[in-house]
N, C-alpha and C. Protein backbone atom coordinates (compact mmCIF):
# COMPACT_ATOMS: atom_id res chain seq x y z
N UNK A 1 14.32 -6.66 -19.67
CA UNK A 1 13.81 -5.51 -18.96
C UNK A 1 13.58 -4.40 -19.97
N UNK A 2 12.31 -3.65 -19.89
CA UNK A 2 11.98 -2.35 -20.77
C UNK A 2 12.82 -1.37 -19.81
N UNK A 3 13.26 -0.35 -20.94
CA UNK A 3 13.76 0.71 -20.65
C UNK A 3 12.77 1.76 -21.45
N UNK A 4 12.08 2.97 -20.67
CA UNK A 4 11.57 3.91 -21.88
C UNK A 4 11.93 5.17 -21.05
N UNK A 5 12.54 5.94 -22.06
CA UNK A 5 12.44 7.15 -21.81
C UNK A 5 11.65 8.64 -22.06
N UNK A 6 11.17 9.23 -21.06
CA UNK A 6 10.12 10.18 -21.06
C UNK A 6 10.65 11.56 -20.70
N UNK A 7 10.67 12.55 -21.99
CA UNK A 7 11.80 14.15 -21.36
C UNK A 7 10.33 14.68 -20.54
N UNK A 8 11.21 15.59 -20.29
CA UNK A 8 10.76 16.85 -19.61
C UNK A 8 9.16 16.21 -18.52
N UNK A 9 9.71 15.62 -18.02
CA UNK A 9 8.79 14.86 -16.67
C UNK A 9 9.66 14.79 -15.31
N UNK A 10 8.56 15.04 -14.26
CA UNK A 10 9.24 15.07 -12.65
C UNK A 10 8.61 14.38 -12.05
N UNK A 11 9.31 13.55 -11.40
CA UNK A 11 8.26 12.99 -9.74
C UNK A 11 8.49 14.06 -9.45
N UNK A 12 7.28 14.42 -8.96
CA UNK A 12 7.60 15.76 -7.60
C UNK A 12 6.97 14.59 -6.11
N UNK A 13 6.54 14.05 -6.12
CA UNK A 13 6.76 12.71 -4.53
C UNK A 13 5.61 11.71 -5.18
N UNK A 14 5.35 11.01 -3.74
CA UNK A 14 4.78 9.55 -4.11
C UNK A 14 4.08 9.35 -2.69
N UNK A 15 3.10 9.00 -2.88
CA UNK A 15 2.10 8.30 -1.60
C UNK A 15 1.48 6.98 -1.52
N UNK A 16 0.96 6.45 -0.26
CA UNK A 16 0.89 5.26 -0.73
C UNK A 16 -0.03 5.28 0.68
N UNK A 17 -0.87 4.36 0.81
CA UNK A 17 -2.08 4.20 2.16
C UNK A 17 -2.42 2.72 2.24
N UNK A 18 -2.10 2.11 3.23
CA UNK A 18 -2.61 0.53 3.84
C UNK A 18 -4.04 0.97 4.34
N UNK A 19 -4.45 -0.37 5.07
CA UNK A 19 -5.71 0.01 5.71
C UNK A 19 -4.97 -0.56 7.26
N UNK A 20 -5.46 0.58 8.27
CA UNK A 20 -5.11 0.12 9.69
C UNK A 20 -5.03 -0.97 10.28
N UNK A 21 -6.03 -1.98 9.82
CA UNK A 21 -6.04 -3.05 10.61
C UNK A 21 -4.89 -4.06 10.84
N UNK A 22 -4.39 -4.83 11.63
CA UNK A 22 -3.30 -5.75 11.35
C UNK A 22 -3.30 -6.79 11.50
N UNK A 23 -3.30 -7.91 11.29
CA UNK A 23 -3.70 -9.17 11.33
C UNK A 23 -2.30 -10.29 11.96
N UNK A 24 -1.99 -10.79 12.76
CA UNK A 24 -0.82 -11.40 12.95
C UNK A 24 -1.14 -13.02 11.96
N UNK A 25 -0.08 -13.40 11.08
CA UNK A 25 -0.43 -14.72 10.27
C UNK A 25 -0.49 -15.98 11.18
N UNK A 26 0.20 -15.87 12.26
CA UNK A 26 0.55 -17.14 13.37
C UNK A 26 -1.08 -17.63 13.91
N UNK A 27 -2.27 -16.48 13.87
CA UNK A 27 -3.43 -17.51 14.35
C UNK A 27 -4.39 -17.22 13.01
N UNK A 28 -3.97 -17.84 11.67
CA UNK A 28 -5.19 -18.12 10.43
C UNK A 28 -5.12 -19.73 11.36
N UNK A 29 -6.12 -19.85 10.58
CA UNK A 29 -6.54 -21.25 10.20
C UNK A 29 -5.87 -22.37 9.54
N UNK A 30 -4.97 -21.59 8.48
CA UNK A 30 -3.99 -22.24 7.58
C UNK A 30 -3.22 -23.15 8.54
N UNK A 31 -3.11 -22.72 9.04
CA UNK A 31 -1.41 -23.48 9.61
C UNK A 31 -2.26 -24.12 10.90
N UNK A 32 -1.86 -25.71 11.05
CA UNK A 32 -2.28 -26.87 12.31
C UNK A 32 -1.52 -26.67 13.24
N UNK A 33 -0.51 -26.02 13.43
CA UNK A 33 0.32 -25.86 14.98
C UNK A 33 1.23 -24.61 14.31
N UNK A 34 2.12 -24.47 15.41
CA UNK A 34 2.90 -22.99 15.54
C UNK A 34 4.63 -23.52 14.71
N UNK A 35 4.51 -24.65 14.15
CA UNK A 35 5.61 -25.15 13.41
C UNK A 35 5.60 -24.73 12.41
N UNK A 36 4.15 -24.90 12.10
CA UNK A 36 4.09 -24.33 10.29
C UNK A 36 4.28 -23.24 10.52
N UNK A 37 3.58 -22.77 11.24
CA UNK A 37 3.72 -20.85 10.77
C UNK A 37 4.97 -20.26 10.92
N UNK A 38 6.20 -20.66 11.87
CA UNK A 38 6.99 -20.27 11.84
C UNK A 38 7.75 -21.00 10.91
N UNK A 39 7.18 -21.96 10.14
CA UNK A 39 8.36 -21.90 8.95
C UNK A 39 8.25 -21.33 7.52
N UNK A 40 6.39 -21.24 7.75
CA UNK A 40 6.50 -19.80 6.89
C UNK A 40 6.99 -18.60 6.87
N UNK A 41 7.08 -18.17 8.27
CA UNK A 41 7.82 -16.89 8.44
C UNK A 41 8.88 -17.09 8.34
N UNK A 42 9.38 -18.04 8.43
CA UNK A 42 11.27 -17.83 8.27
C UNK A 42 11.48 -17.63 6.40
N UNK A 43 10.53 -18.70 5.73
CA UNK A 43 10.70 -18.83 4.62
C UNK A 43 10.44 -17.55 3.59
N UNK A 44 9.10 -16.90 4.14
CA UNK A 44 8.56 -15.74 2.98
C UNK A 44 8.84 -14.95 4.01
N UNK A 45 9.29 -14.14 5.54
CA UNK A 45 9.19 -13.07 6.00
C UNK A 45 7.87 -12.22 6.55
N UNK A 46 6.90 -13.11 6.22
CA UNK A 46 5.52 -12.79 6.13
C UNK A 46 5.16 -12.86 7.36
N UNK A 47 4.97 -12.33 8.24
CA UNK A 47 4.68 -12.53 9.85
C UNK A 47 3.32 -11.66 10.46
N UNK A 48 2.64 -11.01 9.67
CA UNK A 48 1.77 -10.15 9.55
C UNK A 48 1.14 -9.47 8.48
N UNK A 49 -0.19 -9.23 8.31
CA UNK A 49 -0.49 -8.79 7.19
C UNK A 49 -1.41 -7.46 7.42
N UNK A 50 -1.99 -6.75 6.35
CA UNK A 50 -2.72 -5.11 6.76
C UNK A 50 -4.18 -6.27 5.85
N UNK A 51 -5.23 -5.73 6.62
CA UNK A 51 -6.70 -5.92 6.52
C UNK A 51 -7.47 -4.89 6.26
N UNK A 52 -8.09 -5.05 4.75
CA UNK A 52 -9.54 -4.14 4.91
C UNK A 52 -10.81 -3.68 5.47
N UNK A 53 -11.14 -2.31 5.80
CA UNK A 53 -12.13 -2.76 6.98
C UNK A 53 -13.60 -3.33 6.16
N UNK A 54 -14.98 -3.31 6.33
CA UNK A 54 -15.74 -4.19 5.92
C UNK A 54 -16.08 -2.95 4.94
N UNK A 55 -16.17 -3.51 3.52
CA UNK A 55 -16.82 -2.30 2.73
C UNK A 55 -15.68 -1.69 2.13
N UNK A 56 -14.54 -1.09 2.51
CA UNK A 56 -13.04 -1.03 1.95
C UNK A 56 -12.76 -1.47 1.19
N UNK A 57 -12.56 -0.45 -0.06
CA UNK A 57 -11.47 -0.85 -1.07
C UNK A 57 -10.21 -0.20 -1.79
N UNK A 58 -9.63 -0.96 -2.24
CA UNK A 58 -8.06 -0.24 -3.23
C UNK A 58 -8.10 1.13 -3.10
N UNK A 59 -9.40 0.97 -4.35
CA UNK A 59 -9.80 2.62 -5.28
C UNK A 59 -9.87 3.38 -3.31
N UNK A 60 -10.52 3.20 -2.04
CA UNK A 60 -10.39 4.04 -1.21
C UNK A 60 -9.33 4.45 -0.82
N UNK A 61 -8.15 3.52 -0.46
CA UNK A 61 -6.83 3.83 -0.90
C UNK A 61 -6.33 4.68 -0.62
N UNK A 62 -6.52 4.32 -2.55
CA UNK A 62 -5.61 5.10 -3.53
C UNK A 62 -6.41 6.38 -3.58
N UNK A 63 -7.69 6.95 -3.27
CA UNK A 63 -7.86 7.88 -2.68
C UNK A 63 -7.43 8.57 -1.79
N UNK A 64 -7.23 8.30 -0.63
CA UNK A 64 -6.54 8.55 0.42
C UNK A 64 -5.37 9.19 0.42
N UNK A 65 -4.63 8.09 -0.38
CA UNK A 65 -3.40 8.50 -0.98
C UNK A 65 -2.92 9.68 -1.73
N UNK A 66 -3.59 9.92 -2.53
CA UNK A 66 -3.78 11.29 -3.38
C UNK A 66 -4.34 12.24 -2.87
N UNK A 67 -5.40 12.48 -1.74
CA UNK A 67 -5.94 13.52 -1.11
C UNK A 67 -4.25 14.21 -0.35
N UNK A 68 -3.40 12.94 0.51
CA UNK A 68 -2.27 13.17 0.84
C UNK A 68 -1.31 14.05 0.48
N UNK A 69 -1.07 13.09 -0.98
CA UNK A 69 -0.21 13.30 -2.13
C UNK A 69 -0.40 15.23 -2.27
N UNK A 70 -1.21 15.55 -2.62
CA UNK A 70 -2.03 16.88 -3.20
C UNK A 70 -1.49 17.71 -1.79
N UNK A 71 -2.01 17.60 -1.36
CA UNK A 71 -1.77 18.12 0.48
C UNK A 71 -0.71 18.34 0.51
N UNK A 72 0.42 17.34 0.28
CA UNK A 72 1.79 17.93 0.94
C UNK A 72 2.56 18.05 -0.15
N UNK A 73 2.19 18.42 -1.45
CA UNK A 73 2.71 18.97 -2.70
C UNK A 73 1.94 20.28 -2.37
N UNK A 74 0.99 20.61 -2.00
CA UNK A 74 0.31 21.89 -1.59
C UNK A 74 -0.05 22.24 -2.86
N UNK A 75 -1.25 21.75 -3.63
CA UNK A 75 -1.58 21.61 -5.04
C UNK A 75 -3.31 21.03 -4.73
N UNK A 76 -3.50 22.26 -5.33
CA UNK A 76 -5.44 22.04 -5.31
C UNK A 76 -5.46 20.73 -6.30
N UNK A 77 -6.78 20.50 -5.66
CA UNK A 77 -7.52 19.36 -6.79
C UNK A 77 -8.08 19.91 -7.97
N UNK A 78 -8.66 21.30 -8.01
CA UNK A 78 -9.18 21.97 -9.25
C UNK A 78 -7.78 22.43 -10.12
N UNK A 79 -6.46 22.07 -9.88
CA UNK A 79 -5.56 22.32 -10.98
C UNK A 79 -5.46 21.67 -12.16
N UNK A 80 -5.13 22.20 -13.16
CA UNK A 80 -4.58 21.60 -14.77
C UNK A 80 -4.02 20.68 -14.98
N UNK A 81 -3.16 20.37 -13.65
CA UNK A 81 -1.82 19.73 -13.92
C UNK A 81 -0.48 20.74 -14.07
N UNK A 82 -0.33 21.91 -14.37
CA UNK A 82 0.25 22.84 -14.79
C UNK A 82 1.33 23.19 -13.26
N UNK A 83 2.75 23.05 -13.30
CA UNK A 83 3.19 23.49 -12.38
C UNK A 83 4.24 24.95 -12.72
C-alpha cells in the first residue's frame, strides 16, 4: 500500500451523482430462471443497478457533482482556488 503525504491541504467535502434510473438485475437476460439471479445476489450483493439516460455520461456526472460540491461549500466557479 502507498502512503503519501501532502501538508497544508483540506478536504473541505466530497460529492458524488448516479444517474436516476434503476434497473432491478433479477429481469436481464443474463440469468435463465430466478435461481441464478438469486444466487448472484446472495453471492456479489448486487440486486440492482443505476442506468444512464440515452446520451449520458460520467464527465455529466461528475459535473453535476461539482456544480453541487461548489453550492454547498458556497464557493463561486470564477474562484482561484484561494480560501
Amino acid at each position: 500500500m502507498a502512503i503519501q503525504e501532502i501538508g497544508d491541504v483540506e478536504i473541505c467535502g466530497f460529492a458524488a451523482c448516479v444517474p436516476s434510473k434503476i434497473e432491478e438485475n433479477e429481469h436481464l437476460d443474463l440469468f435463465q430462471n430466478f435461481g441464478q439471479y438469486e444466487k448472484f445476489a446472495l453471492h456479489t450483493g448486487v440486486e440492482r443497478r443505476r442506468v444512464a439516460s440515452e446520451g449520458q455520461t460520467a464527465s455529466d456526472l461528475c459535473l453535476e457533482a461539482a456544480e453541487k460540491l461548489l453550492k454547498e461549500l458556497g464557493w463561486e466557479k470564477e474562484d482561484n482556488g484561494s480560501i
